[in-house]
PDB file of N, CA and C in Angstrom:
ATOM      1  N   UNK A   1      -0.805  11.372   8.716  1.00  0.00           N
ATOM      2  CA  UNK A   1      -1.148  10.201   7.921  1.00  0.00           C
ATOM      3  C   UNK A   1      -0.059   9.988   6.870  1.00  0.00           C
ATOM      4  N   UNK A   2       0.468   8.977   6.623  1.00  0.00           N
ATOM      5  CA  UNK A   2       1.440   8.507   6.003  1.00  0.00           C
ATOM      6  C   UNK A   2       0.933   8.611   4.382  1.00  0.00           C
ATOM      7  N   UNK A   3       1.893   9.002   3.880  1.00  0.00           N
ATOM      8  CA  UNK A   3       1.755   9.182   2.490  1.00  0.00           C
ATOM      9  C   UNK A   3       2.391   8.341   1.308  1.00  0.00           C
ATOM     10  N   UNK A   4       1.819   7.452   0.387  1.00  0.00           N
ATOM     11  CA  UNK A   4       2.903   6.696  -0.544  1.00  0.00           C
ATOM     12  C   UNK A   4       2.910   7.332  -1.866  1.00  0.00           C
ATOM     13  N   UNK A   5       4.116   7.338  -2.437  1.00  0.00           N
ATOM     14  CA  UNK A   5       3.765   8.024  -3.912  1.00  0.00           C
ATOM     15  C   UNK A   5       4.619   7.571  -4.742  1.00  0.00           C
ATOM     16  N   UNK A   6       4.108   6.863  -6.132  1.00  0.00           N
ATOM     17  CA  UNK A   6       4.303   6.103  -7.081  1.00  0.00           C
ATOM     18  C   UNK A   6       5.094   6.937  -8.241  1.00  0.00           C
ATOM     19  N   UNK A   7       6.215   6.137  -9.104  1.00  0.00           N
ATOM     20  CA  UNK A   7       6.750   6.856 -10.167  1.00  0.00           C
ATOM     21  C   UNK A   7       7.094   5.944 -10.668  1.00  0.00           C
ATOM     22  N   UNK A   8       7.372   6.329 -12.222  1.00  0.00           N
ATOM     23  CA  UNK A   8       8.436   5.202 -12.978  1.00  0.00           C
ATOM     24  C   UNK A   8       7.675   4.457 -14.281  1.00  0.00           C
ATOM     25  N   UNK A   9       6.007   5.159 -13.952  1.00  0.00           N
ATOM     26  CA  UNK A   9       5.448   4.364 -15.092  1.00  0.00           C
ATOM     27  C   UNK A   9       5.467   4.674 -16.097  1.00  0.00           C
ATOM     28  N   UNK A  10       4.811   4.488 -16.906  1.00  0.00           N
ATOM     29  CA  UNK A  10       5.227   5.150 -19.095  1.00  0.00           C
ATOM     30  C   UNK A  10       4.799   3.656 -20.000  1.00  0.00           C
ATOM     31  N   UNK A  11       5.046   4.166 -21.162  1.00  0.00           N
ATOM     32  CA  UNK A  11       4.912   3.699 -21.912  1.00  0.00           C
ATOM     33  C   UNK A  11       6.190   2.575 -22.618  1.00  0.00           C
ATOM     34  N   UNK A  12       5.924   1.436 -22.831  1.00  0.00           N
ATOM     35  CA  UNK A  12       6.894   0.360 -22.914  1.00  0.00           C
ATOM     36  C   UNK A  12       6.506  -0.388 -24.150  1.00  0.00           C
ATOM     37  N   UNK A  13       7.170  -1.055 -25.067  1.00  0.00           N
ATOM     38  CA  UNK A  13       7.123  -2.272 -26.070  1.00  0.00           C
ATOM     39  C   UNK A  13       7.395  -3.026 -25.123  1.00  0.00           C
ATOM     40  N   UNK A  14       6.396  -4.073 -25.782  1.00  0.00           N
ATOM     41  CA  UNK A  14       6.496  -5.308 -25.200  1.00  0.00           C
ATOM     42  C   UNK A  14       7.796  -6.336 -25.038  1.00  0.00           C
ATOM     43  N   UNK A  15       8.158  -6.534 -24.176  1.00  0.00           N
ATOM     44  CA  UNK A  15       9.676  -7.440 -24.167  1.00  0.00           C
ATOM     45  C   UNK A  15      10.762  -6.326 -23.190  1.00  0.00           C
ATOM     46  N   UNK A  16      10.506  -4.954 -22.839  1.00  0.00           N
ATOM     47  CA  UNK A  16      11.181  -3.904 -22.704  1.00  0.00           C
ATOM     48  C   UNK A  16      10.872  -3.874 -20.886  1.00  0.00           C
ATOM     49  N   UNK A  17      11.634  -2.991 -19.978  1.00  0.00           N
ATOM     50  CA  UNK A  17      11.580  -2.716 -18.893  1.00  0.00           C
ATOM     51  C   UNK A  17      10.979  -1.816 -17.928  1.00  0.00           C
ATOM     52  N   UNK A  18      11.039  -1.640 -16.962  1.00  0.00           N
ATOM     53  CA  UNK A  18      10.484  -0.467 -16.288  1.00  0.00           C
ATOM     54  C   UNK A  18      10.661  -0.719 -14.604  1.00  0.00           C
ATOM     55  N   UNK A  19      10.903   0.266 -14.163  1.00  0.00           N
ATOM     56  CA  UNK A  19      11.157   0.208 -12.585  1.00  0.00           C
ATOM     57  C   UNK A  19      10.243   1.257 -12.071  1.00  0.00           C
ATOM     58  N   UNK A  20       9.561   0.658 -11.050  1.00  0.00           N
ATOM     59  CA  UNK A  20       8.323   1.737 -10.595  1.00  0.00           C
ATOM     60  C   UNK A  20       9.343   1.819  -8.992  1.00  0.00           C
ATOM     61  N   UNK A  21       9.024   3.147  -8.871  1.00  0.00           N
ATOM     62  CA  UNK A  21       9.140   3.314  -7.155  1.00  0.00           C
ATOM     63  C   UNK A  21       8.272   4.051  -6.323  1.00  0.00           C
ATOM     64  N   UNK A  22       8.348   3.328  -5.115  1.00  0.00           N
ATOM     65  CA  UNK A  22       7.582   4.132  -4.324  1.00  0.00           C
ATOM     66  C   UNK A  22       7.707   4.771  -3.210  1.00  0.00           C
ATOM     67  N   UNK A  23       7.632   5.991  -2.698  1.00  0.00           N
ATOM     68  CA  UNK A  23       8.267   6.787  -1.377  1.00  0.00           C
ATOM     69  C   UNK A  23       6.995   7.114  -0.330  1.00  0.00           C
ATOM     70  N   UNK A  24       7.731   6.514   0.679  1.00  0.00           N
ATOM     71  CA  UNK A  24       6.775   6.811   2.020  1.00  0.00           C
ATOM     72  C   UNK A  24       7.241   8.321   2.495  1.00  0.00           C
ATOM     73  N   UNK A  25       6.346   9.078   3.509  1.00  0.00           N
ATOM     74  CA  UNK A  25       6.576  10.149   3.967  1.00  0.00           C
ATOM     75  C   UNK A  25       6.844   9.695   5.303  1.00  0.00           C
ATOM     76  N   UNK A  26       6.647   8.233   5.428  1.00  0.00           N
ATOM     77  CA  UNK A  26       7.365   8.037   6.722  1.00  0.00           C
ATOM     78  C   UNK A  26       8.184   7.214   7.256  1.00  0.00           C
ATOM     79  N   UNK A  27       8.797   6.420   7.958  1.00  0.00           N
ATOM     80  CA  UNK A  27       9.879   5.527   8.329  1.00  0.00           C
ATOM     81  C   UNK A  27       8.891   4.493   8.140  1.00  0.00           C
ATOM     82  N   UNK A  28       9.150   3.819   7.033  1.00  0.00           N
ATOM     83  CA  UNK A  28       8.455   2.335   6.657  1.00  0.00           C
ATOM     84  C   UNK A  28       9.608   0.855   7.618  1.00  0.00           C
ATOM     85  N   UNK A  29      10.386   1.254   7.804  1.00  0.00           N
ATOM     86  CA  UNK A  29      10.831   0.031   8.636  1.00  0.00           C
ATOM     87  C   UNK A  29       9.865  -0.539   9.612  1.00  0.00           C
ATOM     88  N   UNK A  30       8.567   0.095  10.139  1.00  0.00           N
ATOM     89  CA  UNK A  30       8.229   0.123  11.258  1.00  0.00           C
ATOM     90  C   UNK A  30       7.022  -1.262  10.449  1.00  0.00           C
ATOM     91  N   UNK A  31       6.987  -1.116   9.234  1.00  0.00           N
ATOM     92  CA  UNK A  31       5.971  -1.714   8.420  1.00  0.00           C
ATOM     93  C   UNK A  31       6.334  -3.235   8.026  1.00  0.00           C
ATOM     94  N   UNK A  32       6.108  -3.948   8.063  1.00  0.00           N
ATOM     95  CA  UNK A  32       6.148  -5.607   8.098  1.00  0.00           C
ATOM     96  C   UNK A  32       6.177  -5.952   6.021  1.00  0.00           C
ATOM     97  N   UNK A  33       4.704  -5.439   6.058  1.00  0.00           N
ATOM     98  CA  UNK A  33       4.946  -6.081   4.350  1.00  0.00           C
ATOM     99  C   UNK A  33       4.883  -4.586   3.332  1.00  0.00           C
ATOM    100  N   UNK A  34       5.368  -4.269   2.599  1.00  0.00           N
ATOM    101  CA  UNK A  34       5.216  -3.867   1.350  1.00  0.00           C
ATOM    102  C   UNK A  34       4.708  -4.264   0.198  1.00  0.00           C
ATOM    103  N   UNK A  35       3.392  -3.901  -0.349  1.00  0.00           N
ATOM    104  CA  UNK A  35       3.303  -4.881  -1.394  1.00  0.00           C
ATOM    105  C   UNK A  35       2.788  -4.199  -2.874  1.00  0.00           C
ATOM    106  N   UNK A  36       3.113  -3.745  -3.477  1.00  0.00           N
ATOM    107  CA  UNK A  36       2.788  -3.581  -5.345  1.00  0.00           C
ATOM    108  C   UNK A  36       1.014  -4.341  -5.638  1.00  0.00           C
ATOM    109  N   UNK A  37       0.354  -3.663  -6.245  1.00  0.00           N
ATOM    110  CA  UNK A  37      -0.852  -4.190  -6.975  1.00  0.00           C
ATOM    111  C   UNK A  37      -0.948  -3.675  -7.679  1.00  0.00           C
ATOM    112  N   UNK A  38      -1.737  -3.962  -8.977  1.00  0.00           N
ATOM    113  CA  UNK A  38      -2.567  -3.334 -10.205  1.00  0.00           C
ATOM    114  C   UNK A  38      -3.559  -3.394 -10.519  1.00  0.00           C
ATOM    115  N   UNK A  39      -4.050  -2.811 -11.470  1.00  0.00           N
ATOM    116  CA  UNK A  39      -5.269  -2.832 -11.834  1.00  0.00           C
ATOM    117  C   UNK A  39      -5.791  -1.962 -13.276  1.00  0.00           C
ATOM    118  N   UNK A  40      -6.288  -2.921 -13.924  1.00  0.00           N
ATOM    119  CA  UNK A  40      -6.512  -2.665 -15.782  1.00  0.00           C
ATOM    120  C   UNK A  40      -7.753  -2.624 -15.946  1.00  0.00           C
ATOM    121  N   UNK A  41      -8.202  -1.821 -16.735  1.00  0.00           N
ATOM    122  CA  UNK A  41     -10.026  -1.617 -16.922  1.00  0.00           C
ATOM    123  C   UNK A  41     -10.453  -2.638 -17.173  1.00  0.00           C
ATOM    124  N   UNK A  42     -11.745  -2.824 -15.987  1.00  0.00           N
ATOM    125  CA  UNK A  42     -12.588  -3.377 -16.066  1.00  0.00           C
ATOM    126  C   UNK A  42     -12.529  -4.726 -15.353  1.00  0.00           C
ATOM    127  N   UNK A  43     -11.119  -4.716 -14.660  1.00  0.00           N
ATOM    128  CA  UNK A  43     -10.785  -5.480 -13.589  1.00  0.00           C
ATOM    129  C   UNK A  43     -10.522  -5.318 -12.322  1.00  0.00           C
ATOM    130  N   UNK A  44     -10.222  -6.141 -11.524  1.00  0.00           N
ATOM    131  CA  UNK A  44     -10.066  -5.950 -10.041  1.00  0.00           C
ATOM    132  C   UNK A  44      -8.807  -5.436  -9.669  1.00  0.00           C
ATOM    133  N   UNK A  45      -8.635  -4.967  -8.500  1.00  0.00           N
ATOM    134  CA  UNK A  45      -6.950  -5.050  -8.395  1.00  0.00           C
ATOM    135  C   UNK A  45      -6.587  -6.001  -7.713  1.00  0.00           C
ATOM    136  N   UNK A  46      -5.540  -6.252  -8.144  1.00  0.00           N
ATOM    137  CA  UNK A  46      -4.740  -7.712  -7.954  1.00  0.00           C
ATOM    138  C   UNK A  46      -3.605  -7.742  -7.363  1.00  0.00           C
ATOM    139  N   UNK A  47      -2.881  -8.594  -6.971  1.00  0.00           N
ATOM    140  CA  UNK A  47      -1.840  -8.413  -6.139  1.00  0.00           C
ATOM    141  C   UNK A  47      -0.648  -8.625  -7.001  1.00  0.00           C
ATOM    142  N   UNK A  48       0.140  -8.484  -6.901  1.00  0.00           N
ATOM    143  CA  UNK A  48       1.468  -8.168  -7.899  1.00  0.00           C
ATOM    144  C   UNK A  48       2.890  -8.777  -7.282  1.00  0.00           C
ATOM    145  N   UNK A  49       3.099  -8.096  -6.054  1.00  0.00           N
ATOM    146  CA  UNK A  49       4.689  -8.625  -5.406  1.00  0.00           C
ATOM    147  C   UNK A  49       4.542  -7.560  -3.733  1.00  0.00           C
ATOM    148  N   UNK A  50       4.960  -8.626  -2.917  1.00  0.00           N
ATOM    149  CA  UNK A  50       5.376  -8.296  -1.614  1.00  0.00           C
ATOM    150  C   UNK A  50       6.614  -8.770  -1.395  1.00  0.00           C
ATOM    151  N   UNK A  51       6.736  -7.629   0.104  1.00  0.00           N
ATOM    152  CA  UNK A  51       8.382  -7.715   0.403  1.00  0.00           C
ATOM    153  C   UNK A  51       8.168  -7.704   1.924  1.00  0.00           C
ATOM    154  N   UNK A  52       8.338  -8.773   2.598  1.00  0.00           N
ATOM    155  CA  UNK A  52       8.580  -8.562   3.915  1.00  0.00           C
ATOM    156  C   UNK A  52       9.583  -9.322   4.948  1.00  0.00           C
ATOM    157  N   UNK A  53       9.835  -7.955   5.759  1.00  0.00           N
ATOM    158  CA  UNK A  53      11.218  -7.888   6.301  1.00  0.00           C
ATOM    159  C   UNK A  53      11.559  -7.340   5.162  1.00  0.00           C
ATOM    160  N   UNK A  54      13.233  -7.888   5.537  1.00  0.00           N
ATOM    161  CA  UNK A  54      14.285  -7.380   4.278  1.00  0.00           C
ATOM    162  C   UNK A  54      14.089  -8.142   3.039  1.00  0.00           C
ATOM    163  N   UNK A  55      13.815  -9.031   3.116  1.00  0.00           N
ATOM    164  CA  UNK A  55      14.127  -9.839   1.924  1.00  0.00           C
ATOM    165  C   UNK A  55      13.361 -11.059   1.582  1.00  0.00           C
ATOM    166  N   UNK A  56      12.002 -11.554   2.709  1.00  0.00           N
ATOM    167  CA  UNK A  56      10.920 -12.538   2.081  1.00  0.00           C
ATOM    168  C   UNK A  56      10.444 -11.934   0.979  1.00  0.00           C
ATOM    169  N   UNK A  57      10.094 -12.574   0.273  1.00  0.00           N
ATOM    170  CA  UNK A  57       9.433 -12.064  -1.245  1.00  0.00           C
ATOM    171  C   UNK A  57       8.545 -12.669  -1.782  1.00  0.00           C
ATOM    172  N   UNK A  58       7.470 -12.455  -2.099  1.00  0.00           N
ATOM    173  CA  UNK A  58       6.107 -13.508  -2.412  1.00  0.00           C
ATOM    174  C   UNK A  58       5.710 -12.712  -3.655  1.00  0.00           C
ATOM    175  N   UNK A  59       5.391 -13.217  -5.696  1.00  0.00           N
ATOM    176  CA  UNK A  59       5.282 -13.006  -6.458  1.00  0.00           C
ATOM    177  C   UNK A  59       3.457 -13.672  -7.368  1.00  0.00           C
ATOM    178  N   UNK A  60       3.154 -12.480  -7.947  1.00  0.00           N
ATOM    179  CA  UNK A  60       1.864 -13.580  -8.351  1.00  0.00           C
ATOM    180  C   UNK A  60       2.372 -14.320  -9.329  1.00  0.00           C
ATOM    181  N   UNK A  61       1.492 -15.515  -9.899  1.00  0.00           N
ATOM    182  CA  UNK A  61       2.111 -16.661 -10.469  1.00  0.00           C
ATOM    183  C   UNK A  61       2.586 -15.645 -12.305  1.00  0.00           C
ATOM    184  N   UNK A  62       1.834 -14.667 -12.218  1.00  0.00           N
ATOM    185  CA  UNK A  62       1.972 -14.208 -13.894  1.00  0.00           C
ATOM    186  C   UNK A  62       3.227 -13.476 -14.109  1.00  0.00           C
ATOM    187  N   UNK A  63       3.912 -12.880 -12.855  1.00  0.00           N
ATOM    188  CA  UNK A  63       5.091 -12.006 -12.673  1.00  0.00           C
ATOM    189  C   UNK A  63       6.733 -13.034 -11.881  1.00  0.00           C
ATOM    190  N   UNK A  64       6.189 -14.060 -11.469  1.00  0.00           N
ATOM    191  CA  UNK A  64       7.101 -14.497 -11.045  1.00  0.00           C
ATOM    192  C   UNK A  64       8.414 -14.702 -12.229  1.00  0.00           C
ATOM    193  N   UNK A  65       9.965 -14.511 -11.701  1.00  0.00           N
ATOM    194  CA  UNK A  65      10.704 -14.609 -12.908  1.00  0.00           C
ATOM    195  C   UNK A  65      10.808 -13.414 -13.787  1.00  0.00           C
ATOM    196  N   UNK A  66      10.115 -12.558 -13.466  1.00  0.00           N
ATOM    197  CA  UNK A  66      10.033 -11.629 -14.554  1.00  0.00           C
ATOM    198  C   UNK A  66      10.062 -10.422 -13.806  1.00  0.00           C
ATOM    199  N   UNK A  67       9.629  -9.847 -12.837  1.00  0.00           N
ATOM    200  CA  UNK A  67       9.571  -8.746 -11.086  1.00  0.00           C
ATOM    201  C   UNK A  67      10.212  -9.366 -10.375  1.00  0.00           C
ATOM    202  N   UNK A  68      10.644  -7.902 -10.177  1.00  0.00           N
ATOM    203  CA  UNK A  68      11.538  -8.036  -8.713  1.00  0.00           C
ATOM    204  C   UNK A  68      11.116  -6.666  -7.670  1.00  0.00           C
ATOM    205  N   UNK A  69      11.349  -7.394  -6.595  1.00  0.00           N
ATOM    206  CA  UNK A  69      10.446  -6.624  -5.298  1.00  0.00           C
ATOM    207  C   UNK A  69      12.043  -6.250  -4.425  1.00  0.00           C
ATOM    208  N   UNK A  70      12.002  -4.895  -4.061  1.00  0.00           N
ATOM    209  CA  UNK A  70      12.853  -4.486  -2.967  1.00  0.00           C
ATOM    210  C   UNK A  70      12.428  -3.229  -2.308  1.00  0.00           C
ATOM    211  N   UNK A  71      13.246  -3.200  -1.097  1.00  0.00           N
ATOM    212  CA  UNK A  71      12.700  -2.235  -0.303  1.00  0.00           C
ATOM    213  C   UNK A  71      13.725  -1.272   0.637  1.00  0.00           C
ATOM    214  N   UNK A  72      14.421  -0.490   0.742  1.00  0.00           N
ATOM    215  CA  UNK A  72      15.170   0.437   0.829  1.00  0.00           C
ATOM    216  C   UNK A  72      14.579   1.235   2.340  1.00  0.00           C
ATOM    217  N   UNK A  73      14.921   0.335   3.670  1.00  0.00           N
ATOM    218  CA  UNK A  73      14.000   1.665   4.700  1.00  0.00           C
ATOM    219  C   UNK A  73      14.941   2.881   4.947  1.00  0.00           C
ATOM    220  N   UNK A  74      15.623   2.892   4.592  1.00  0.00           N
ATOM    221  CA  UNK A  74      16.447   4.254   5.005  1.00  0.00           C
ATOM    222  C   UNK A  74      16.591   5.639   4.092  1.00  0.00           C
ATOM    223  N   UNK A  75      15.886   5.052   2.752  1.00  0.00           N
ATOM    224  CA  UNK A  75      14.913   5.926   1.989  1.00  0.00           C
ATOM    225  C   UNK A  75      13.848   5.951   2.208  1.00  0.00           C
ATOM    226  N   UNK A  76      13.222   5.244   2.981  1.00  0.00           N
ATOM    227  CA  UNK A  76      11.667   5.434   2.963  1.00  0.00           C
ATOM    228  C   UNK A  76      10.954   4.742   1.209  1.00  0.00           C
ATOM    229  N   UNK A  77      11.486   3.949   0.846  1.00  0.00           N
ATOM    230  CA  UNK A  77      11.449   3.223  -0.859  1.00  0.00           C
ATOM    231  C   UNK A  77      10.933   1.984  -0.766  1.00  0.00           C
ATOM    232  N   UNK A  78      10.118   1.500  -1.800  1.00  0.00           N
ATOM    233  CA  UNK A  78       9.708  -0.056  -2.472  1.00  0.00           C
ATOM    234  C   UNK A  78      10.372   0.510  -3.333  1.00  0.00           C
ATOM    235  N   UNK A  79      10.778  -0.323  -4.655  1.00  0.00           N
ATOM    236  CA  UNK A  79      11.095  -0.465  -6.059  1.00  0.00           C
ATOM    237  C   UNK A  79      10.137  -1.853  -6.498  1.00  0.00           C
ATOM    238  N   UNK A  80       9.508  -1.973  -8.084  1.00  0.00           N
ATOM    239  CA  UNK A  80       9.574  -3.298  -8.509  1.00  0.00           C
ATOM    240  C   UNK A  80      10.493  -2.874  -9.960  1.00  0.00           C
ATOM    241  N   UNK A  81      11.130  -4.029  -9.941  1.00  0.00           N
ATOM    242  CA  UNK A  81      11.831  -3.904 -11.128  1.00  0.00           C
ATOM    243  C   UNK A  81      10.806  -5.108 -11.957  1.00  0.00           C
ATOM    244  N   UNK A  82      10.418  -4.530 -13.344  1.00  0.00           N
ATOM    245  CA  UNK A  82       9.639  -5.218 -14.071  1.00  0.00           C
ATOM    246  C   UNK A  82      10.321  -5.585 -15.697  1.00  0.00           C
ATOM    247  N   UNK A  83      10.919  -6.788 -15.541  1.00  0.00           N
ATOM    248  CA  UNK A  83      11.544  -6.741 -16.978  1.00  0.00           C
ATOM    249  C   UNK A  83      10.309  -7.952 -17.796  1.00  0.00           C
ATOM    250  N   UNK A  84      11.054  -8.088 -19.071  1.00  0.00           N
ATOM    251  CA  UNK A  84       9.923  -8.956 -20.080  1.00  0.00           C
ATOM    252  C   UNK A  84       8.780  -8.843 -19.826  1.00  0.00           C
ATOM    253  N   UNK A  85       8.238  -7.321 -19.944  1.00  0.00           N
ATOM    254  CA  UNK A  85       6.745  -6.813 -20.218  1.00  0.00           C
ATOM    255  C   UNK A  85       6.108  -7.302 -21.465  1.00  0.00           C
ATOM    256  N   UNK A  86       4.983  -7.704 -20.531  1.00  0.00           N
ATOM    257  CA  UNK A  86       3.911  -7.860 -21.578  1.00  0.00           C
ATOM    258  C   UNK A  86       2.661  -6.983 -21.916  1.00  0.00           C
ATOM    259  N   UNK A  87       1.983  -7.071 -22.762  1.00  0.00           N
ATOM    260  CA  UNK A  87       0.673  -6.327 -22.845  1.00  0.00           C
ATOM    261  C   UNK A  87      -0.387  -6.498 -21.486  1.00  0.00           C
ATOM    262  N   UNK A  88      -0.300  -7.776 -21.197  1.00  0.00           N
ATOM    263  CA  UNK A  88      -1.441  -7.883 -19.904  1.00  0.00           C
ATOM    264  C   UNK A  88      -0.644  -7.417 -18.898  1.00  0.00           C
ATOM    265  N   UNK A  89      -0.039  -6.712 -18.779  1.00  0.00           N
ATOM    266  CA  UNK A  89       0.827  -5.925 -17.695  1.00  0.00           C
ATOM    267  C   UNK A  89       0.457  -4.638 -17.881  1.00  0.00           C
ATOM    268  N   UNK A  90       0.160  -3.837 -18.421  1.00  0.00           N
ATOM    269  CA  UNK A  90      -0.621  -2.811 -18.919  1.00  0.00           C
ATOM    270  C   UNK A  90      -1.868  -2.419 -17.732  1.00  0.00           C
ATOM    271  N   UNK A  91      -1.560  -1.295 -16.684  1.00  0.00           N
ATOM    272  CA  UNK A  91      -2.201  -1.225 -15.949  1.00  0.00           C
ATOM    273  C   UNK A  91      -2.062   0.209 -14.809  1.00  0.00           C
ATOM    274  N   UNK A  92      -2.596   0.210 -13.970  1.00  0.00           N
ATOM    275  CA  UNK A  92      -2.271   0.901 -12.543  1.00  0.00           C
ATOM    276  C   UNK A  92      -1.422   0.588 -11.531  1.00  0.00           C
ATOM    277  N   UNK A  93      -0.223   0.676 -11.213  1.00  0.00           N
ATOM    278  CA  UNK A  93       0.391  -0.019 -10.059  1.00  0.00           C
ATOM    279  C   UNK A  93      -0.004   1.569  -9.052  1.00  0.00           C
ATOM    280  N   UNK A  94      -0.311   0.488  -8.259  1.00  0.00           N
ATOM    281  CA  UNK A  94      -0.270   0.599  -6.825  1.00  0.00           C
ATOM    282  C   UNK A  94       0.520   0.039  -5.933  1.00  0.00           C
ATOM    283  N   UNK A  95       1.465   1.380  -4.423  1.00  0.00           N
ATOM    284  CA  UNK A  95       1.862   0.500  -3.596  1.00  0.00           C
ATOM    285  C   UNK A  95       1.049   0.707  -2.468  1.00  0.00           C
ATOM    286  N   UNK A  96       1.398  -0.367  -1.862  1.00  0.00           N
ATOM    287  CA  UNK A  96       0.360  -0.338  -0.261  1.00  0.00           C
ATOM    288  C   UNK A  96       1.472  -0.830   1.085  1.00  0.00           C
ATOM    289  N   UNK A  97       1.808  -0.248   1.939  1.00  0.00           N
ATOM    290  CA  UNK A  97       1.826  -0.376   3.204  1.00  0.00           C
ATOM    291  C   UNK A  97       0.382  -0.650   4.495  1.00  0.00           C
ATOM    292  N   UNK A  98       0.966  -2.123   4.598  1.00  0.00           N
ATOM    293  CA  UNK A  98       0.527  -2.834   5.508  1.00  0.00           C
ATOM    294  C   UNK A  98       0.302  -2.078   7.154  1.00  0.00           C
ATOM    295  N   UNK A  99      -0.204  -3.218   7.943  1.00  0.00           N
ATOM    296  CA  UNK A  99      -0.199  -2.025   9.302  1.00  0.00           C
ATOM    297  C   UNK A  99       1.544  -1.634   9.968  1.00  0.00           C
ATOM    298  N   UNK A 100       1.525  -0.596  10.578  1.00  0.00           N
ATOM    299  CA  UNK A 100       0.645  -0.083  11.114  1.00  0.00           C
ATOM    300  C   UNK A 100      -0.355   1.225  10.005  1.00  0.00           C
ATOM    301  N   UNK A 101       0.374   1.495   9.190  1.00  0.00           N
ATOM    302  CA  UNK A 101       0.178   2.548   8.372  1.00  0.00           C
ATOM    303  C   UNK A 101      -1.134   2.324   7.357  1.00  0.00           C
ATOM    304  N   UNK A 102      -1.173   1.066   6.533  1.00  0.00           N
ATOM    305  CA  UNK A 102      -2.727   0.681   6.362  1.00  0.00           C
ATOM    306  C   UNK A 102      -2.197   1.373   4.983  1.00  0.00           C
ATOM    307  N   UNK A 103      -1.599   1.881   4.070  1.00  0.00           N
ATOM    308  CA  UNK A 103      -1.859   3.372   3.048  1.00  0.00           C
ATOM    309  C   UNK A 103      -1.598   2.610   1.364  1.00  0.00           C
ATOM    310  N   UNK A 104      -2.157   3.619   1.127  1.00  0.00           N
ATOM    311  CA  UNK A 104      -2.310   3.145  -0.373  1.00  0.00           C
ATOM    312  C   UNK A 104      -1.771   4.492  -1.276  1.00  0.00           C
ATOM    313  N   UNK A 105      -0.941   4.190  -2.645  1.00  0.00           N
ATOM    314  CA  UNK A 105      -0.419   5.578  -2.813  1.00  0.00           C
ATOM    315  C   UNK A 105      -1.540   5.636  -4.379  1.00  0.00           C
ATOM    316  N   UNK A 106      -1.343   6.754  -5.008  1.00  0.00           N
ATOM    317  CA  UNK A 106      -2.203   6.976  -5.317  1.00  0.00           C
ATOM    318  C   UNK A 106      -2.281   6.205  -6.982  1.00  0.00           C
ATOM    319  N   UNK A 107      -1.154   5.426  -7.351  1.00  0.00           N
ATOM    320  CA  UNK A 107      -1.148   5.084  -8.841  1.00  0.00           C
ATOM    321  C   UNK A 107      -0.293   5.655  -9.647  1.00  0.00           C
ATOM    322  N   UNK A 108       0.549   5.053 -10.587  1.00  0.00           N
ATOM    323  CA  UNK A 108       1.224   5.077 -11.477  1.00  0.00           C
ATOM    324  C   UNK A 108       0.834   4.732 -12.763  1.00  0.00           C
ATOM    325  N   UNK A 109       1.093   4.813 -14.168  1.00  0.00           N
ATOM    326  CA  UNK A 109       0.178   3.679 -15.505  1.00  0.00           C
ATOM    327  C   UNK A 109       1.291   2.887 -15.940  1.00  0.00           C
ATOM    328  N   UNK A 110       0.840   1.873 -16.016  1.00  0.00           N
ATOM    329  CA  UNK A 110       1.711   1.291 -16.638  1.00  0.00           C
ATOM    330  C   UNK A 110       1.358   0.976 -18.351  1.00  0.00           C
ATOM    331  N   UNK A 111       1.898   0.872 -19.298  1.00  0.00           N
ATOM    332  CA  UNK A 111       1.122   0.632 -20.539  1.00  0.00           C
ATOM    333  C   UNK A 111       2.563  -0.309 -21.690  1.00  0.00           C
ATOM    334  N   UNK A 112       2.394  -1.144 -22.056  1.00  0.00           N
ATOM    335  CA  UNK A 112       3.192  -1.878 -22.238  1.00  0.00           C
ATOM    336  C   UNK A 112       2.298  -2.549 -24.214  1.00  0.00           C
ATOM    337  N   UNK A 113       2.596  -1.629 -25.365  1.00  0.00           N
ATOM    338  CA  UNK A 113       2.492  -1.759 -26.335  1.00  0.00           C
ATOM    339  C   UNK A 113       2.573  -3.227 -27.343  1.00  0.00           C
ATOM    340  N   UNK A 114       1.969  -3.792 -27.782  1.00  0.00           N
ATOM    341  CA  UNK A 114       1.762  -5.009 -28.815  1.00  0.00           C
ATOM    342  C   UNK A 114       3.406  -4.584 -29.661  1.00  0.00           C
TER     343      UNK A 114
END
């Protein structure tokens, strides 16, 4: 079973950066979309940024301009690069691989200070 695992999160002022990544344990080329979500107490998780193929890219309307989605198969890697953080960014990222693999990794925090 394919494994994803999240890094890169911490603590941020608002206006400041952060790059989360994520590593498959297995050859993700085989995988169509890549996609980033979050999730902040007491909310749902939400969708954040997909990457499919090399280089389609689909952003939610609150991150667009501001994330960036890439994907590295010969590392087995997503990255989002997240600049001009805000407080409502403050959360759980999650990555998820689509089929065939279906996987969800287990969470990162994100926390992004007033």
């Amino acid at each position: 079973q394919v494994q994803l695992v999240e890094s890169g999160g911490g603590l941020v002022p608002a206006g400041g950066s952060l790059t989360l990544s994520c590593t498959a344990s297995h050859d993700i080329s085989v995988v169509n979309a890549m996609s980033w979500y979050r999730q902040s107490p007491g909310n749902q998780r939400e969708f954040v940024a997909r990457i499919i193929g090399s280089d389609r890219t689909t952003y939610a309307d609150s991150v667009q301009g501001r994330f960036a989605i890439a994907r590295d198969n010969a590392k087995r890697t997503v990255t989002l690069q997240m600049n001009s953080l805000r407080p409502e960014d403050t959360g759980i990222y999650y990555c998820n691989a689509a089929s065939p693999y279906r996987a969800w990794g287990q969470g990162t925090q994100v926390t992004v200070s007033s």
